[in-house]
Protein backbone atom coordinates (compact mmCIF):
# COMPACT_ATOMS: atom_id res chain seq x y z
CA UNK A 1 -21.08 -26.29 -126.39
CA UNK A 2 -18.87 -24.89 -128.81
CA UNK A 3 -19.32 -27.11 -132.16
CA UNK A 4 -15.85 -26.35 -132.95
CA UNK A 5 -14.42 -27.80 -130.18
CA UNK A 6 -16.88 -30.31 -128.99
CA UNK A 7 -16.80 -32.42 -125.38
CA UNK A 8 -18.70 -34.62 -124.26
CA UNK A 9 -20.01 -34.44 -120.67
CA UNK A 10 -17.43 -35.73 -118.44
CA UNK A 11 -14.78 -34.44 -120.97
CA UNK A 12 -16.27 -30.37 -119.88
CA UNK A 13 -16.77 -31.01 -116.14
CA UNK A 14 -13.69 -32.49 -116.12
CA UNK A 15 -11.87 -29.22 -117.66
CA UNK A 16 -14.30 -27.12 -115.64
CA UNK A 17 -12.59 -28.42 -112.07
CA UNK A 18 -9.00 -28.21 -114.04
CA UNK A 19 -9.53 -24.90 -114.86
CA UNK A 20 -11.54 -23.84 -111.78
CA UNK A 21 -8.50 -25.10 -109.82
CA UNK A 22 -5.55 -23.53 -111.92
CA UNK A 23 -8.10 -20.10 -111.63
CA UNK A 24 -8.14 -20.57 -108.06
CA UNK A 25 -4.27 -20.98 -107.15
CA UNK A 26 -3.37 -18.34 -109.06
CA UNK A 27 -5.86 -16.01 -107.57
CA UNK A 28 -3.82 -17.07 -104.41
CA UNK A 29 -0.64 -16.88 -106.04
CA UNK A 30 -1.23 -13.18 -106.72
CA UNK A 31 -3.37 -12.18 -103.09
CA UNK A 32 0.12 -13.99 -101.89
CA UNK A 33 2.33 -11.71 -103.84
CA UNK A 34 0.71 -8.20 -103.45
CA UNK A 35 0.21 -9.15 -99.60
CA UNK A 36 2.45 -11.91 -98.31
CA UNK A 37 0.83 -13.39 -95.53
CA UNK A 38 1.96 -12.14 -91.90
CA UNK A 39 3.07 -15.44 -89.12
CA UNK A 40 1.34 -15.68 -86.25
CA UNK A 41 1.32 -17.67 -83.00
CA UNK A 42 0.53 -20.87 -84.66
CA UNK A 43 1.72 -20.20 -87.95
CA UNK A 44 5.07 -19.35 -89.24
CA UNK A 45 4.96 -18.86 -92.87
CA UNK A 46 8.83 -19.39 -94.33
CA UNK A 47 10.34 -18.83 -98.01
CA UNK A 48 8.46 -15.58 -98.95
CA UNK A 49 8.63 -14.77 -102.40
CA UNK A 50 11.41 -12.89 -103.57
CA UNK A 51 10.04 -9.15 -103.22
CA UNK A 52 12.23 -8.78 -106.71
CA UNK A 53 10.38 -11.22 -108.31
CA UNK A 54 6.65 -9.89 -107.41
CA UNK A 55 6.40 -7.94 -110.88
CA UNK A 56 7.82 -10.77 -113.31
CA UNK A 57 5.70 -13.17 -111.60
CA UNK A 58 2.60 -10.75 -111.56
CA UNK A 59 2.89 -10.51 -115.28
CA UNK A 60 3.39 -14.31 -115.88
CA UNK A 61 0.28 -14.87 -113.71
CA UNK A 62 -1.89 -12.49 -115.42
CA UNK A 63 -0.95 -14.19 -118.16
CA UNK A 64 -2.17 -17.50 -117.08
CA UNK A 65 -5.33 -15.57 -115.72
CA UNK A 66 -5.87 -14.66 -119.61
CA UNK A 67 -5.51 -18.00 -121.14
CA UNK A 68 -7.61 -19.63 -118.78
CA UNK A 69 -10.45 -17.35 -119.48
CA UNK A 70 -9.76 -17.61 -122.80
CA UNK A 71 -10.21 -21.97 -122.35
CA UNK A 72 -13.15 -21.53 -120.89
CA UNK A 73 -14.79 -19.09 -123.27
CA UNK A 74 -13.28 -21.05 -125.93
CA UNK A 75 -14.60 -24.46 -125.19
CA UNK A 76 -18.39 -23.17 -123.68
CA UNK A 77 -17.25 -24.04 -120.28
CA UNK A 78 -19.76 -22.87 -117.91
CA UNK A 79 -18.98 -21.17 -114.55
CA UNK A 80 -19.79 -22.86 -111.25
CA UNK A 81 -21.37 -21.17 -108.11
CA UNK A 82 -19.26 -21.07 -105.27
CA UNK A 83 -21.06 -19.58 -102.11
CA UNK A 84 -18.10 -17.54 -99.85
CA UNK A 85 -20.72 -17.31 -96.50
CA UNK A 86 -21.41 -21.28 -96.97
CA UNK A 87 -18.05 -22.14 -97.54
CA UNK A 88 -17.03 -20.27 -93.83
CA UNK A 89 -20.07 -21.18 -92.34
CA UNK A 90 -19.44 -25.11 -92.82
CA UNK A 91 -15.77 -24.52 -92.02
CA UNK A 92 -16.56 -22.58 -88.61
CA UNK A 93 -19.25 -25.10 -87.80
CA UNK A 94 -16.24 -27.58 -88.26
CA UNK A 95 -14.23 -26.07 -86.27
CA UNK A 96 -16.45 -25.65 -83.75
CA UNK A 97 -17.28 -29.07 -83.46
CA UNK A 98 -13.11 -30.09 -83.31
CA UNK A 99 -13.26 -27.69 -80.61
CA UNK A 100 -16.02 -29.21 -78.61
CA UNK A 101 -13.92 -32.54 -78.76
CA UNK A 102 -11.03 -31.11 -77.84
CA UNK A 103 -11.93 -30.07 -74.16
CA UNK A 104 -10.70 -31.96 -71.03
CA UNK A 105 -13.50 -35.05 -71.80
CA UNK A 106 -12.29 -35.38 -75.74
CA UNK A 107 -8.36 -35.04 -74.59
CA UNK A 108 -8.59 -37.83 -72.01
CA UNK A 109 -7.68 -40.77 -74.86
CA UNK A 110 -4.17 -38.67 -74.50
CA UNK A 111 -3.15 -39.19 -71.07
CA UNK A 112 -3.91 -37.28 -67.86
CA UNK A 113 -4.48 -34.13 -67.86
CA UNK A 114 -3.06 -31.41 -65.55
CA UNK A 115 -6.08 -29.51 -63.18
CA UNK A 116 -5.00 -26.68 -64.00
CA UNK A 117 -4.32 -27.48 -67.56
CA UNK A 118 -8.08 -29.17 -67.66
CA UNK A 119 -9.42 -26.10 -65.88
CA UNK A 120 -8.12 -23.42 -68.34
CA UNK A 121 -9.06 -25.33 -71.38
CA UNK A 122 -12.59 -25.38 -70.10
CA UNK A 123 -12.72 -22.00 -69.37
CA UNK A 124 -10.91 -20.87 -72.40
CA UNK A 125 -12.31 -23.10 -75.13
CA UNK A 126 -15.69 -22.04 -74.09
CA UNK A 127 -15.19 -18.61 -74.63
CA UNK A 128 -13.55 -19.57 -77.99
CA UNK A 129 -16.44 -21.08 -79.09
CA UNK A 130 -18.90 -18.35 -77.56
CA UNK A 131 -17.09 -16.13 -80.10
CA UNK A 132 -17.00 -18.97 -82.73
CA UNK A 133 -20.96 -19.44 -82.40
CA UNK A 134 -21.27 -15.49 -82.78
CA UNK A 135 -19.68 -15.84 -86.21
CA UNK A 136 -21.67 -18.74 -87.01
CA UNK A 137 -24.68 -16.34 -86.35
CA UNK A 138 -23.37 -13.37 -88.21
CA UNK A 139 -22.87 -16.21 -91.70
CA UNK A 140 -26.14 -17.96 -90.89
CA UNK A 141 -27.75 -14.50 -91.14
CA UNK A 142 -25.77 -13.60 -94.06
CA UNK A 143 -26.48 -16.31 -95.90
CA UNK A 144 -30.07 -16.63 -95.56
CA UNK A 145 -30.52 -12.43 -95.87
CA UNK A 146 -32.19 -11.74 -92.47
């Protein structure tokens, strides 16, 4: 704790998530700005930033970047651990799981379903999560270093 700038205990956590936060959507801010994100299928990502506008606002963000460091070092704020093969892993397990209810059995509280249409989704979610379950493997490894 920096004497000079004291906090009490829910005063510095509650700076640390502020901070964490602003840290974080500027971090995605800027990955947004050096590579805007492509649409897909299921995605269509609308009102790019201005292409003009990527070195002004790459400035103004580093910027931001500075001063929140600068907080943090400032008032003894301690950095939290954020685990990237955890974080996936629980999100893919997730997923997995909506998948699992969305086959023919979890869709039938939306009307009848089409053969075909209940055919294909068995088939094809399946192999969906086949792949899903191999990346679920590949974290699980990761994470625990075998």
């Amino acid at each position: 704790m920096n004497s000079k700038l004291p906090l009490n205990e829910p005063q510095e956590r509650r700076l640390t998530i502020v901070l964490t936060r602003v840290e974080g959507a500027l971090r995605n801010l800027r990955a947004n700005v050096l590579h805007p994100p492509e649409s897909s299928r299921l995605t269509c990502y609308v009102d790019p930033i201005d292409p003009t506008l990527a070195e002004p606002l790459a400035n103004a963000i580093g910027r931001a970047q500075i001063q929140v460091e600068r907080m943090a070092r400032d008032l003894d704020l301690h950095a939290g651990r954020n685990s990237i093969c955890h974080t996936h892993l629980a999100a893919f397990e997730l997923l997995n799981i909506d998948l699992y209810t969305s086959r023919v059995d979890g869709l039938r509280g939306y009307g009848k379903i089409a053969s075909p249409t209940a055919h294909y989704l068995e088939t094809e979610i399946a192999a969906l999560e086949t792949d899903l379950e191999a990346i679920i493997r590949w974290l699980k490894s990761n994470e625990t270093g075998t």
